[in-house]
PDB file of N, CA and C in Angstrom:
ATOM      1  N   UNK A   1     -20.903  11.746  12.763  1.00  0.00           N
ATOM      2  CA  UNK A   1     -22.033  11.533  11.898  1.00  0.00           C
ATOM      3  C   UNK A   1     -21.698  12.071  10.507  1.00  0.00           C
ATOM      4  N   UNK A   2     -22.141  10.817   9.459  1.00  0.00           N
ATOM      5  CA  UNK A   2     -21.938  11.827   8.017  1.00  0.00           C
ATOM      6  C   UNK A   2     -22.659  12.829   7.421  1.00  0.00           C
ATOM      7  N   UNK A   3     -22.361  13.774   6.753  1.00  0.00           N
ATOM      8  CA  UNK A   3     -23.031  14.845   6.572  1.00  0.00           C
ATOM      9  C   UNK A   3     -23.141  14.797   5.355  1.00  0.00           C
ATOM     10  N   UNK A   4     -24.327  14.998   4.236  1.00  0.00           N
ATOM     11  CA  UNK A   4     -24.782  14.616   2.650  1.00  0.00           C
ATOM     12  C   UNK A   4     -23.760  15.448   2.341  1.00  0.00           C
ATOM     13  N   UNK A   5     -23.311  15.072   1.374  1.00  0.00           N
ATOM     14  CA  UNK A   5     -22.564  16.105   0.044  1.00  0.00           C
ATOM     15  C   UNK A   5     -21.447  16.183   0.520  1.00  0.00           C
ATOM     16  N   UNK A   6     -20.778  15.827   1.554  1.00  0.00           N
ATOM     17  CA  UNK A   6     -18.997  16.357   2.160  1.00  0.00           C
ATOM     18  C   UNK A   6     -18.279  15.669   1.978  1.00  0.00           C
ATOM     19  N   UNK A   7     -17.060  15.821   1.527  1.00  0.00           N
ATOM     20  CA  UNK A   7     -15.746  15.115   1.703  1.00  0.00           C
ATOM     21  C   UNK A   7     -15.699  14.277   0.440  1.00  0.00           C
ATOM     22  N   UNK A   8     -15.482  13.049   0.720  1.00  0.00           N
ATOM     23  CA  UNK A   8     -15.141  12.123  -0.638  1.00  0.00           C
ATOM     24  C   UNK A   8     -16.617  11.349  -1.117  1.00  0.00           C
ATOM     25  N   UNK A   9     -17.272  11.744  -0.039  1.00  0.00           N
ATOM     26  CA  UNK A   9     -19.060  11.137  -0.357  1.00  0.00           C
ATOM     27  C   UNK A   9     -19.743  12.001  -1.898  1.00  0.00           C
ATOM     28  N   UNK A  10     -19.088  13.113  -2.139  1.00  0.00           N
ATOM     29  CA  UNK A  10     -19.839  14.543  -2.423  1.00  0.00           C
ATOM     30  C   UNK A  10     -19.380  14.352  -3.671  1.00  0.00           C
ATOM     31  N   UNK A  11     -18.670  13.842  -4.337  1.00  0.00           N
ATOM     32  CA  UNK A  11     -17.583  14.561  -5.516  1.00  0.00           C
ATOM     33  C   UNK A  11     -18.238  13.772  -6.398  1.00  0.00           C
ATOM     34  N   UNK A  12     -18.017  13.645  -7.478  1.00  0.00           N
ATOM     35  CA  UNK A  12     -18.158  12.696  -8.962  1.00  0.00           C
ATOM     36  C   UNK A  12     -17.447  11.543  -8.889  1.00  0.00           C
ATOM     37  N   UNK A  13     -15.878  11.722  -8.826  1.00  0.00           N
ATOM     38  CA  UNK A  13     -15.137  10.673  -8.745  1.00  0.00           C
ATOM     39  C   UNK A  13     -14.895   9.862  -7.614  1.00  0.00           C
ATOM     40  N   UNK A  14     -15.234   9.084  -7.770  1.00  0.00           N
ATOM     41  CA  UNK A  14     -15.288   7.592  -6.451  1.00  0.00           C
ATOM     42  C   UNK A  14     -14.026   7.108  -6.058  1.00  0.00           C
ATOM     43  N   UNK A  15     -13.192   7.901  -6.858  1.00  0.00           N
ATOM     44  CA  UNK A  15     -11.771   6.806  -6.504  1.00  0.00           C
ATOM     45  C   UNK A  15     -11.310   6.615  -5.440  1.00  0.00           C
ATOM     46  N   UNK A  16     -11.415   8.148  -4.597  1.00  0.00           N
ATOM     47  CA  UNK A  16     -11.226   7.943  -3.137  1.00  0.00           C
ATOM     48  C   UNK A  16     -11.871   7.092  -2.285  1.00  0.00           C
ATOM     49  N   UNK A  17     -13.038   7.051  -2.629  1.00  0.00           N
ATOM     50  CA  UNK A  17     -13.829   6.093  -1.126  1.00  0.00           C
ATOM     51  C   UNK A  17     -13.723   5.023  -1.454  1.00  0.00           C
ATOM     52  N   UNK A  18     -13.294   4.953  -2.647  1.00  0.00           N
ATOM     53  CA  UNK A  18     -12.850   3.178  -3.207  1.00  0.00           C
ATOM     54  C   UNK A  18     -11.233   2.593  -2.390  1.00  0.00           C
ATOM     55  N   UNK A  19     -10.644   3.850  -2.419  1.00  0.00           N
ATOM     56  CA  UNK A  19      -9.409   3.303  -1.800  1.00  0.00           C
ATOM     57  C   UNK A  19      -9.617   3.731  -0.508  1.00  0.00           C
ATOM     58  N   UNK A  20     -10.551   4.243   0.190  1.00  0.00           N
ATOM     59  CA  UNK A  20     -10.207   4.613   1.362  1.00  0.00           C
ATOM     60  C   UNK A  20     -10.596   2.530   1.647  1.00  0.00           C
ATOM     61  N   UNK A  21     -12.178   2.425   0.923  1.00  0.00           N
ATOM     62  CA  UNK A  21     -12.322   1.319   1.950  1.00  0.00           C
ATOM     63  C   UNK A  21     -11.345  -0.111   1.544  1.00  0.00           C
ATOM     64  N   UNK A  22     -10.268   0.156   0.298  1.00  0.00           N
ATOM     65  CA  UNK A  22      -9.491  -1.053  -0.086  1.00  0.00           C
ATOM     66  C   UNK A  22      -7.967  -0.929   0.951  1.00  0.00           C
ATOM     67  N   UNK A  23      -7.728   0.311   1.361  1.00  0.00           N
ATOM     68  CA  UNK A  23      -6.640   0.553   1.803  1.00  0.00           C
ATOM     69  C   UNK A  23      -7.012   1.105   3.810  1.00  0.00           C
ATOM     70  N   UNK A  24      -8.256   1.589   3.416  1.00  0.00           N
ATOM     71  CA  UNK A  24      -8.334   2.007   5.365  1.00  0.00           C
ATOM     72  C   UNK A  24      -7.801   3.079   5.401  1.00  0.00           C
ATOM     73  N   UNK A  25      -7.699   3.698   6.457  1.00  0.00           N
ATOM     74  CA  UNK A  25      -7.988   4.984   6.651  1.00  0.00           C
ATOM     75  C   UNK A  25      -6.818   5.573   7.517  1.00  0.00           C
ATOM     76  N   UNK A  26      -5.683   5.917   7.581  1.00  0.00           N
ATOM     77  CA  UNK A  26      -4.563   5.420   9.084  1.00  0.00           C
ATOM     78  C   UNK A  26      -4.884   7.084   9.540  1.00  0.00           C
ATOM     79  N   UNK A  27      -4.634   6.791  10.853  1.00  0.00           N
ATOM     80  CA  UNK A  27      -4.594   8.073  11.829  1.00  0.00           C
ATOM     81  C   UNK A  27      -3.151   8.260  11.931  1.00  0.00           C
ATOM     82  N   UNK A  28      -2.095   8.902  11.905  1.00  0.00           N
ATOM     83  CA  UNK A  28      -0.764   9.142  12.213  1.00  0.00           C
ATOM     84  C   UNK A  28      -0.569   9.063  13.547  1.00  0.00           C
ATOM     85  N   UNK A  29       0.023   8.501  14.148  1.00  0.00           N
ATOM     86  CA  UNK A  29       0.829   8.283  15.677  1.00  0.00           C
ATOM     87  C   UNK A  29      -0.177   7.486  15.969  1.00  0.00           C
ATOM     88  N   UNK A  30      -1.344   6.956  15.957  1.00  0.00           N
ATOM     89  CA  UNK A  30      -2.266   6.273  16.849  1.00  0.00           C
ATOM     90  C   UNK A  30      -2.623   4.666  15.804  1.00  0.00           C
ATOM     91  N   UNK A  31      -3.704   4.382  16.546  1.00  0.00           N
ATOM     92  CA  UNK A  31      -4.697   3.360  15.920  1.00  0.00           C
ATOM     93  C   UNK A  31      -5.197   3.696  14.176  1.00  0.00           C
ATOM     94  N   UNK A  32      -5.725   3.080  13.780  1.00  0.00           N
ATOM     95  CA  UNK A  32      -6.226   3.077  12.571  1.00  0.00           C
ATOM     96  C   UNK A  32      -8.045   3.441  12.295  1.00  0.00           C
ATOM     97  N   UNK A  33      -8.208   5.102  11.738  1.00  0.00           N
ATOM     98  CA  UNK A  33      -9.582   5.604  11.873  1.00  0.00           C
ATOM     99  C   UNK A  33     -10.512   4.523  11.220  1.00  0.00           C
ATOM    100  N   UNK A  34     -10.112   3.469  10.237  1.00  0.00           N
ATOM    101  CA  UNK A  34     -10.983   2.599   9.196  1.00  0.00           C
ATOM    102  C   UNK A  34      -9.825   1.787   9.108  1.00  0.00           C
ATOM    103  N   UNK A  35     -10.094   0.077   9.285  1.00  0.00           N
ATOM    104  CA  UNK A  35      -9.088  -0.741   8.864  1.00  0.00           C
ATOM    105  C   UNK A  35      -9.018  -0.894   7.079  1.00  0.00           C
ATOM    106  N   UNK A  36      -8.069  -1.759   6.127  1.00  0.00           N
ATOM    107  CA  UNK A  36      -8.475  -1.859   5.062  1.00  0.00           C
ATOM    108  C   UNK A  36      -9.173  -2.955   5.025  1.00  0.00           C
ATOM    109  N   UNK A  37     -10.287  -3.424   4.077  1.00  0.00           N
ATOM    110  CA  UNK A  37     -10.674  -4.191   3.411  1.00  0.00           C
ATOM    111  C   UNK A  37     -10.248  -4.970   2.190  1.00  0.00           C
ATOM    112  N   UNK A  38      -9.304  -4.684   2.019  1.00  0.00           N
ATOM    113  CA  UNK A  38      -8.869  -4.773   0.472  1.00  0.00           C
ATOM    114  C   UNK A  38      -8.798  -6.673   0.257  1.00  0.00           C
ATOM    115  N   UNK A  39      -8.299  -7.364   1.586  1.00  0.00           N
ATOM    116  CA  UNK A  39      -8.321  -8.868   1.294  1.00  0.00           C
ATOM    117  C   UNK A  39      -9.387  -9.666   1.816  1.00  0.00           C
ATOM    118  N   UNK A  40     -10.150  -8.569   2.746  1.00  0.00           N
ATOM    119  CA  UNK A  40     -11.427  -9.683   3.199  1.00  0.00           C
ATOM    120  C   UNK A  40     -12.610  -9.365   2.472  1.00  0.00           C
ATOM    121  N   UNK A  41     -12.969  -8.610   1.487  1.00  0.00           N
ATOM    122  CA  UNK A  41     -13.945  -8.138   0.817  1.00  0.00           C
ATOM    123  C   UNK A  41     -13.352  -7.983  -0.487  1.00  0.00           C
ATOM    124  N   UNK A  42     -14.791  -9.321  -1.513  1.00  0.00           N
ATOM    125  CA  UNK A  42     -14.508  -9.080  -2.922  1.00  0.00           C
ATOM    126  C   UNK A  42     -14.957  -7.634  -3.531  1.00  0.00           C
ATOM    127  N   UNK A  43     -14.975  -7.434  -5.043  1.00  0.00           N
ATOM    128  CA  UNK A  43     -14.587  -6.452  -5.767  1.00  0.00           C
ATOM    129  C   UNK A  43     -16.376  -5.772  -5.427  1.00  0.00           C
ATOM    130  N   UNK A  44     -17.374  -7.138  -5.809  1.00  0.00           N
ATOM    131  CA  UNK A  44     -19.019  -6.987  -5.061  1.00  0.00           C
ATOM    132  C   UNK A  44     -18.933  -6.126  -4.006  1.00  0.00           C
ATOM    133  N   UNK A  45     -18.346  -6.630  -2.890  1.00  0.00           N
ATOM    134  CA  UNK A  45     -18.550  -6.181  -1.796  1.00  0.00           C
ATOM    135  C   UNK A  45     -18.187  -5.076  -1.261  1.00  0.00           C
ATOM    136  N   UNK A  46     -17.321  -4.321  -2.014  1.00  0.00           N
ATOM    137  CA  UNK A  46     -16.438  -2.976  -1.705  1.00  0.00           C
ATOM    138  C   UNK A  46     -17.409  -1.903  -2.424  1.00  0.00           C
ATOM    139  N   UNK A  47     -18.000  -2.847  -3.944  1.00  0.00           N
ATOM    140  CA  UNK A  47     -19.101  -1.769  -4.700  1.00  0.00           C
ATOM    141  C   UNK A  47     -20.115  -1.729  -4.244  1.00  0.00           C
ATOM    142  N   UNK A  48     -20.822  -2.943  -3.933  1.00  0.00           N
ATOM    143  CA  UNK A  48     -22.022  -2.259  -2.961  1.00  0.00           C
ATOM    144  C   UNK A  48     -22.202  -1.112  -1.346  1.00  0.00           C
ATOM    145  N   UNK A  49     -21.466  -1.484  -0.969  1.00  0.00           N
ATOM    146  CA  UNK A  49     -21.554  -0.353   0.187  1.00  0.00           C
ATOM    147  C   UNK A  49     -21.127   1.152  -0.120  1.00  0.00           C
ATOM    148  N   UNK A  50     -20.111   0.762  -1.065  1.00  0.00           N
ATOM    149  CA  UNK A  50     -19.971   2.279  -1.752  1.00  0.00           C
ATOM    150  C   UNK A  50     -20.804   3.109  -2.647  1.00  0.00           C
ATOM    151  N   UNK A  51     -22.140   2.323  -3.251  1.00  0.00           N
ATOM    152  CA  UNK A  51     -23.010   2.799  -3.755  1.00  0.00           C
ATOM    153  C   UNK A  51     -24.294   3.226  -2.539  1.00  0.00           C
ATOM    154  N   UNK A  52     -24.062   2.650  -1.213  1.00  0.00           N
ATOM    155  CA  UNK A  52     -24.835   2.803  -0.714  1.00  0.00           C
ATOM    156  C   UNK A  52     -24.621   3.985   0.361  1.00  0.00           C
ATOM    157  N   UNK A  53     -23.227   4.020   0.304  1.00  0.00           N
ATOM    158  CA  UNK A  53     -22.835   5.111   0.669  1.00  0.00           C
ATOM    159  C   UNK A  53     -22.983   6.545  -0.047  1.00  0.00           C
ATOM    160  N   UNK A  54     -22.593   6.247  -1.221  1.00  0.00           N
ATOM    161  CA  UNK A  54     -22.967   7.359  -1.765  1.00  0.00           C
ATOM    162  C   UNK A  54     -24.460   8.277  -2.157  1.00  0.00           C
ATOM    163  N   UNK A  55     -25.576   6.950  -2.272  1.00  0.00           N
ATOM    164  CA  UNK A  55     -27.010   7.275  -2.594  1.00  0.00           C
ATOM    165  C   UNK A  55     -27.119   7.842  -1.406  1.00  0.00           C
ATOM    166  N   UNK A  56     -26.773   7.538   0.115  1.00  0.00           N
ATOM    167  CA  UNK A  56     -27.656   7.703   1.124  1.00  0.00           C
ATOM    168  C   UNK A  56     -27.161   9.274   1.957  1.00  0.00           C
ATOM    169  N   UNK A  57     -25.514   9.104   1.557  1.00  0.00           N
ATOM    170  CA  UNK A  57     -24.698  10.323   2.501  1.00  0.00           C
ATOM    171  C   UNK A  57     -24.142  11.554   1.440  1.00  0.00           C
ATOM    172  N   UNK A  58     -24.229  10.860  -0.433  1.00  0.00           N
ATOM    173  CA  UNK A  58     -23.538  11.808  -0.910  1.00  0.00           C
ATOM    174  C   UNK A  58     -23.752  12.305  -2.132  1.00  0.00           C
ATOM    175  N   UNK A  59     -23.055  12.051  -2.843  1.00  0.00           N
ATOM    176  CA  UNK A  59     -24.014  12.225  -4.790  1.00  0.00           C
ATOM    177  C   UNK A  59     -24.818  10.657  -4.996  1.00  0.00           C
ATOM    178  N   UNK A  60     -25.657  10.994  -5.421  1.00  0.00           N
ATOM    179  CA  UNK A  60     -26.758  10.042  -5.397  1.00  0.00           C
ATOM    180  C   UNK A  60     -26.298   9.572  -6.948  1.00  0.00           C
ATOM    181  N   UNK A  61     -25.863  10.907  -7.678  1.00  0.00           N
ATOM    182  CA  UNK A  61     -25.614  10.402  -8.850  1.00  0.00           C
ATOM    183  C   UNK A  61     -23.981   9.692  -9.258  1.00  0.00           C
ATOM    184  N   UNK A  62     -23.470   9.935  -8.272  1.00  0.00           N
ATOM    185  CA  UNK A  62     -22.005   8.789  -8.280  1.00  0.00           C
ATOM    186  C   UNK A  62     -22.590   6.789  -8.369  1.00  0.00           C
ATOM    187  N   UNK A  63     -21.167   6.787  -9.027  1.00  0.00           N
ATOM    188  CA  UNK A  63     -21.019   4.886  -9.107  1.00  0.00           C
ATOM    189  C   UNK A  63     -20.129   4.748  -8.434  1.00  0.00           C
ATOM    190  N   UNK A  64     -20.403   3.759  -7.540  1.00  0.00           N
ATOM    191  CA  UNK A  64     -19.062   2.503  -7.542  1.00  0.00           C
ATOM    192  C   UNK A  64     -19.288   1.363  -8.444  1.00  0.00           C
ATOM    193  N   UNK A  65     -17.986   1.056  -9.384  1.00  0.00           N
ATOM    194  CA  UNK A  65     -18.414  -0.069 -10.272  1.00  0.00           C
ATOM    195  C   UNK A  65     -17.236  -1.290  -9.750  1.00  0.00           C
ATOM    196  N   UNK A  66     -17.432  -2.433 -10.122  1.00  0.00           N
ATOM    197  CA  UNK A  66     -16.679  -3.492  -9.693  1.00  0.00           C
ATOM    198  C   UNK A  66     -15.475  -3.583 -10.070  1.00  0.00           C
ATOM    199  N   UNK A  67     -15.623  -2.977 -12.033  1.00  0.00           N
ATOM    200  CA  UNK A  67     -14.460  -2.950 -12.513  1.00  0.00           C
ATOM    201  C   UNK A  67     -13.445  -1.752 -12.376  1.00  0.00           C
ATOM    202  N   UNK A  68     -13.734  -0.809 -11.590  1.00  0.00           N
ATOM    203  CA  UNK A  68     -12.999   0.232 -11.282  1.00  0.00           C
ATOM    204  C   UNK A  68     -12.313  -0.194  -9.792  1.00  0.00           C
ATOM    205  N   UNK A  69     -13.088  -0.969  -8.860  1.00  0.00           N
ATOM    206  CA  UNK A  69     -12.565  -1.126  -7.759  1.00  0.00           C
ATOM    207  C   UNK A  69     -11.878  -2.328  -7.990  1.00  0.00           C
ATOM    208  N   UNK A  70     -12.111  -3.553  -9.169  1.00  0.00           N
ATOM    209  CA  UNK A  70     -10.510  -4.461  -9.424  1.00  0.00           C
ATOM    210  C   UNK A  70      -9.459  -3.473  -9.983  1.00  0.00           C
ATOM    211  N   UNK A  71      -9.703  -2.482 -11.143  1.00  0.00           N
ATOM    212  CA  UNK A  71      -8.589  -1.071 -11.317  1.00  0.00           C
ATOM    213  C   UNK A  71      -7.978  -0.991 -10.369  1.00  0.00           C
ATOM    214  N   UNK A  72      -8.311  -0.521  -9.141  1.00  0.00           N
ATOM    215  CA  UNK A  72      -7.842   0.613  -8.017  1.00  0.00           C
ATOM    216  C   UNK A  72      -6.864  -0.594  -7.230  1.00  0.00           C
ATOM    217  N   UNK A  73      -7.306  -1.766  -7.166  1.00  0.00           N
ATOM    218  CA  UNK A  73      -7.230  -2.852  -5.980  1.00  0.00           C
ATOM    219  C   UNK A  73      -5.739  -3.314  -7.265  1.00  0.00           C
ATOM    220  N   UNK A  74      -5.544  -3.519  -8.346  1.00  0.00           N
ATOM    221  CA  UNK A  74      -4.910  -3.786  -9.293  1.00  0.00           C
ATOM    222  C   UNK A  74      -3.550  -2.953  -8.998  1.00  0.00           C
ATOM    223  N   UNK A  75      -4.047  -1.860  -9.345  1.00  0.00           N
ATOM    224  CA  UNK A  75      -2.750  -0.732  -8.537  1.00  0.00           C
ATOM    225  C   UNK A  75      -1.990  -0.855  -7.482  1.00  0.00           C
ATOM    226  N   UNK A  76      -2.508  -1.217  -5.726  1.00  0.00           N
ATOM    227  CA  UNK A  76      -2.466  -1.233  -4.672  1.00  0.00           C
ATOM    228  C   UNK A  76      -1.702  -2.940  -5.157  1.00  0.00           C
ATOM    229  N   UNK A  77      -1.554  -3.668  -5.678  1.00  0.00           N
ATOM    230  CA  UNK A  77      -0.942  -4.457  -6.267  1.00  0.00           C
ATOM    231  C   UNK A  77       0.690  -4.002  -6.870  1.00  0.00           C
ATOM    232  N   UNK A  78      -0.019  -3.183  -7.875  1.00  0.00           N
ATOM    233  CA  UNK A  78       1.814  -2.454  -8.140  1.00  0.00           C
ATOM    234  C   UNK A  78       2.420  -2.401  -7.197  1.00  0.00           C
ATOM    235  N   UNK A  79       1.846  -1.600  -5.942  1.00  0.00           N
ATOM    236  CA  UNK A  79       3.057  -1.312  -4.446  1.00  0.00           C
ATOM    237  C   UNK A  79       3.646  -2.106  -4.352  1.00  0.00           C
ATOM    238  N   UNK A  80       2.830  -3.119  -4.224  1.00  0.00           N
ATOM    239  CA  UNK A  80       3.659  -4.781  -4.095  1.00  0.00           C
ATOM    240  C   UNK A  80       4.853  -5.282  -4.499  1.00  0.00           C
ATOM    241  N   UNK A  81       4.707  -4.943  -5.841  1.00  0.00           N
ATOM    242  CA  UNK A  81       5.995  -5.553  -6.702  1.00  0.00           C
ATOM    243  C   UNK A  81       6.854  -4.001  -6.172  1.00  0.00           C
ATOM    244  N   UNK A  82       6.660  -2.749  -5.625  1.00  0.00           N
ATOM    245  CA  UNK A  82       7.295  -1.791  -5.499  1.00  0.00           C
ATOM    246  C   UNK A  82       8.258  -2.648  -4.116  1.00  0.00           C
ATOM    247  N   UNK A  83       7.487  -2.509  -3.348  1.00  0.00           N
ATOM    248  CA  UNK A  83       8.011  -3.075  -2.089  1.00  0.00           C
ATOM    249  C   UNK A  83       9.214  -4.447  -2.285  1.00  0.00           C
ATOM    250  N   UNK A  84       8.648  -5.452  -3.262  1.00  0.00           N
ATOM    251  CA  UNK A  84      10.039  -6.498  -3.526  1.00  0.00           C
ATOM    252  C   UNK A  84      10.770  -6.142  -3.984  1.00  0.00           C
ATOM    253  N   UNK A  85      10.536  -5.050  -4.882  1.00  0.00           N
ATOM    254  CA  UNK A  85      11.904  -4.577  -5.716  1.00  0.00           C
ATOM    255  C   UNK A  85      12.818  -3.863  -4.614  1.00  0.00           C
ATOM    256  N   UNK A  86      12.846  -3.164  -3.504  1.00  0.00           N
ATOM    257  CA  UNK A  86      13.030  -2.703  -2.529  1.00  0.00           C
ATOM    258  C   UNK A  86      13.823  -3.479  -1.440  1.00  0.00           C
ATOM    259  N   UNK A  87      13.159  -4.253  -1.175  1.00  0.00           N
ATOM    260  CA  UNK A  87      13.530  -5.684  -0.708  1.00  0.00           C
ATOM    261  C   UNK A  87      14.829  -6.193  -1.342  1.00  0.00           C
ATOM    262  N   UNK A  88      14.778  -6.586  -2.662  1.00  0.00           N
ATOM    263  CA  UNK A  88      15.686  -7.100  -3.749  1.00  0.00           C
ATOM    264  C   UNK A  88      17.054  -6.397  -3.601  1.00  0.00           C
ATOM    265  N   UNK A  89      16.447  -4.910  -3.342  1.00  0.00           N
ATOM    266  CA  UNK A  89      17.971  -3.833  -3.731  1.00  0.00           C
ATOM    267  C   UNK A  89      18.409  -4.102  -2.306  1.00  0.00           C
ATOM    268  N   UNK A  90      17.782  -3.936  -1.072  1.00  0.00           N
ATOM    269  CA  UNK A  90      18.289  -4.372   0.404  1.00  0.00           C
ATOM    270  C   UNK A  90      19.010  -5.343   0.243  1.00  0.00           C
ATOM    271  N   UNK A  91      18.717  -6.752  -0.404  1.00  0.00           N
ATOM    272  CA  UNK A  91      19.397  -7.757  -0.149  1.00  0.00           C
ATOM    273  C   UNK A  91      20.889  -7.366  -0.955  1.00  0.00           C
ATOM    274  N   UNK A  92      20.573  -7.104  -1.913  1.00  0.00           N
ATOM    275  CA  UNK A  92      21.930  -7.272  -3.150  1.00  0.00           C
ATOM    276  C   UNK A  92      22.785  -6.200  -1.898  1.00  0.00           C
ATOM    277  N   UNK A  93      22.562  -4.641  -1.409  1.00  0.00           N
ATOM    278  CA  UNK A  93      23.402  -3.659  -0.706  1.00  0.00           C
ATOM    279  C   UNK A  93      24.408  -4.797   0.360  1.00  0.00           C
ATOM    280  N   UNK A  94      23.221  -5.856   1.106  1.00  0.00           N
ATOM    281  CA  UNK A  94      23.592  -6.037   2.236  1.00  0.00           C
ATOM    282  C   UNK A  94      24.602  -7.579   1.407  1.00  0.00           C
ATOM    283  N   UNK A  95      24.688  -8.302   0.545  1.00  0.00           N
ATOM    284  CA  UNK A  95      25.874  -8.875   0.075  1.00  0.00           C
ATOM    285  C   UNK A  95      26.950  -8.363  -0.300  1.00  0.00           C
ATOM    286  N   UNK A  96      26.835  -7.204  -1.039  1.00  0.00           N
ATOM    287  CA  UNK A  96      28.096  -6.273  -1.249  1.00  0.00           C
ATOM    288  C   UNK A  96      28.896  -5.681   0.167  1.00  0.00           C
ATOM    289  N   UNK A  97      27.947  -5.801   0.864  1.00  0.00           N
ATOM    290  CA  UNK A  97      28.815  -4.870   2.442  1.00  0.00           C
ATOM    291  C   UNK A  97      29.553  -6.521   2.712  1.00  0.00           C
ATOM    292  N   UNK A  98      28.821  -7.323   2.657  1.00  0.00           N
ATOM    293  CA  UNK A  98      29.241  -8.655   3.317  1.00  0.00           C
ATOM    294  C   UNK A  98      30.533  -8.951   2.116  1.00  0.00           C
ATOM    295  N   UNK A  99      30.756  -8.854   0.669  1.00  0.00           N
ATOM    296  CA  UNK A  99      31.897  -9.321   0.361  1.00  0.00           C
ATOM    297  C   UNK A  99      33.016  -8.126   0.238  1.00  0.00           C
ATOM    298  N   UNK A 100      32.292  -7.123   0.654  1.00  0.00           N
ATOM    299  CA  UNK A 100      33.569  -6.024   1.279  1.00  0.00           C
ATOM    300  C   UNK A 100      33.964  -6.163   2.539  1.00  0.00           C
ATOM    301  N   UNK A 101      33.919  -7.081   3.516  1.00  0.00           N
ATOM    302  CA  UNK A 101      33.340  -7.376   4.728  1.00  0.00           C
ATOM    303  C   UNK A 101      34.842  -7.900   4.690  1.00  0.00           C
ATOM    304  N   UNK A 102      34.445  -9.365   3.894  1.00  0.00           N
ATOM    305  CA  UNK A 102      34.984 -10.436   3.586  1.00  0.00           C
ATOM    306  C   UNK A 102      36.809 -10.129   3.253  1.00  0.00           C
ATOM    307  N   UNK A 103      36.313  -9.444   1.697  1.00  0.00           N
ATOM    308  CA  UNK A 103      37.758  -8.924   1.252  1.00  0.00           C
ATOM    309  C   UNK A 103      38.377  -8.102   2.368  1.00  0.00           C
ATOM    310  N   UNK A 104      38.225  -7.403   3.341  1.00  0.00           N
ATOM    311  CA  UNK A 104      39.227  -6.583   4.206  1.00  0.00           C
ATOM    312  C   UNK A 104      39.866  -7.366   4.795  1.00  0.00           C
ATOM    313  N   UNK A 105      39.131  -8.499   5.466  1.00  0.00           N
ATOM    314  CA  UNK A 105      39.421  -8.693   6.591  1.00  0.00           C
ATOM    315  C   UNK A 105      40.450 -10.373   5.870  1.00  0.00           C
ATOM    316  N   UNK A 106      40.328 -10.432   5.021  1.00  0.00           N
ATOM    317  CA  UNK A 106      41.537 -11.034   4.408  1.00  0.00           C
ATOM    318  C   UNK A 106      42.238 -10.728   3.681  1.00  0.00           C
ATOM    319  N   UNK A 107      42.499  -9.102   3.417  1.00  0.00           N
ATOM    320  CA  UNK A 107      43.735  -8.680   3.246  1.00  0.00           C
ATOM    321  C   UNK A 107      44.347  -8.114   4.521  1.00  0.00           C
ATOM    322  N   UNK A 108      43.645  -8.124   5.980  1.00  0.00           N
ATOM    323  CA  UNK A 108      44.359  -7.852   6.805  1.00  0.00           C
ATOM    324  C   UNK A 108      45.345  -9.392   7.453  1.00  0.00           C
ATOM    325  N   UNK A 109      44.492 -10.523   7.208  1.00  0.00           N
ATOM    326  CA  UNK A 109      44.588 -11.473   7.103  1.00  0.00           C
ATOM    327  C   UNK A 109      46.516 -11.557   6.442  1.00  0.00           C
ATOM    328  N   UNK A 110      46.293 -11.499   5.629  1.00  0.00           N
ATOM    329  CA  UNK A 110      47.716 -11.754   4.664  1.00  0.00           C
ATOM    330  C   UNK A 110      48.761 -10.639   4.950  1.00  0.00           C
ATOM    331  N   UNK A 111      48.328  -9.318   5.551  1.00  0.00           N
ATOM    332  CA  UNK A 111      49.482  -8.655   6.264  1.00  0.00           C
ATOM    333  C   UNK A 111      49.998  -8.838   7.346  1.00  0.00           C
ATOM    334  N   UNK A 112      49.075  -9.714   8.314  1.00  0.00           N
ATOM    335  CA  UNK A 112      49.779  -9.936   9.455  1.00  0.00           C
ATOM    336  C   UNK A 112      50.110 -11.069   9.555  1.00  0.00           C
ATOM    337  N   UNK A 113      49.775 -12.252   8.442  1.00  0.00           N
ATOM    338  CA  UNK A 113      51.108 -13.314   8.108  1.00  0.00           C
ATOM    339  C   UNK A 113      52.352 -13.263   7.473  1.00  0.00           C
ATOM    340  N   UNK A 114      52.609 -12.008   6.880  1.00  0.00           N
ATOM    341  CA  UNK A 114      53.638 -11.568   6.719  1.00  0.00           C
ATOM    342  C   UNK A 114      54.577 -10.984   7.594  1.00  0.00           C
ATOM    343  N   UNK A 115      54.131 -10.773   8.465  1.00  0.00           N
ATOM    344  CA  UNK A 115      54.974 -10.084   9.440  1.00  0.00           C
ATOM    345  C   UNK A 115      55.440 -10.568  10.051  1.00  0.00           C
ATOM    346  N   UNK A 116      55.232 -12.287  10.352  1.00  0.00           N
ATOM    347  CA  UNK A 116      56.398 -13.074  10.849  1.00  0.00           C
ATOM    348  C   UNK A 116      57.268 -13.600  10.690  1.00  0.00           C
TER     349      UNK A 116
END
């Protein structure tokens, strides 16, 4: 049960319960305490419950605004391009192993046609 004034309900700044409900909530080793919302719920829909969360469980005088939760959701975007760039450097590592791969095994190639 929520309790008025605690945790990320209580504070001034909303940013947290904005990302808790764009990103979800993960439990470590198990299931997930809150899934994210971040693609099935517009920028509306993340601000209203978070205002209603907050009037009913926490500072009454906190906002959730729409344009702070496209902000936050904007960010959680950066990861994104974090993650391809990541991706990008995996691929390029794993061609370099492959044309070092390549080059050995045809210079072993050309020593043991020499040897006959």
């Amino acid at each position: 049960m929520l309790q008025k004034n605690s945790g990320t309900l209580g504070r001034s700044n909303t940013n947290n319960l904005v990302l808790a409900i764009l990103q979800g909530v993960p439990r470590h080793g198990r299931d997930t305490i809150m899934p994210a919302f971040a693609r099935e719920l517009s920028d509306p829909q993340i601000a209203t419950p978070g205002n209603y969360l907050l009037k009913e469980y926490g500072n009454p005088n906190a906002r959730v605004t729409e344009s702070q939760v496209a902000q936050l959701r904007g960010n959680a975007q950066d990861n994104k391009l974090l993650l391809l760039a990541r991706a990008g450097l995996a691929a390029g590592a794993l061609v370099v192993l492959l044309l070092l791969g390549w080059a050995v095994s045809r210079s072993r190639g050309h020593r043991s046609g020499g040897m006959r």
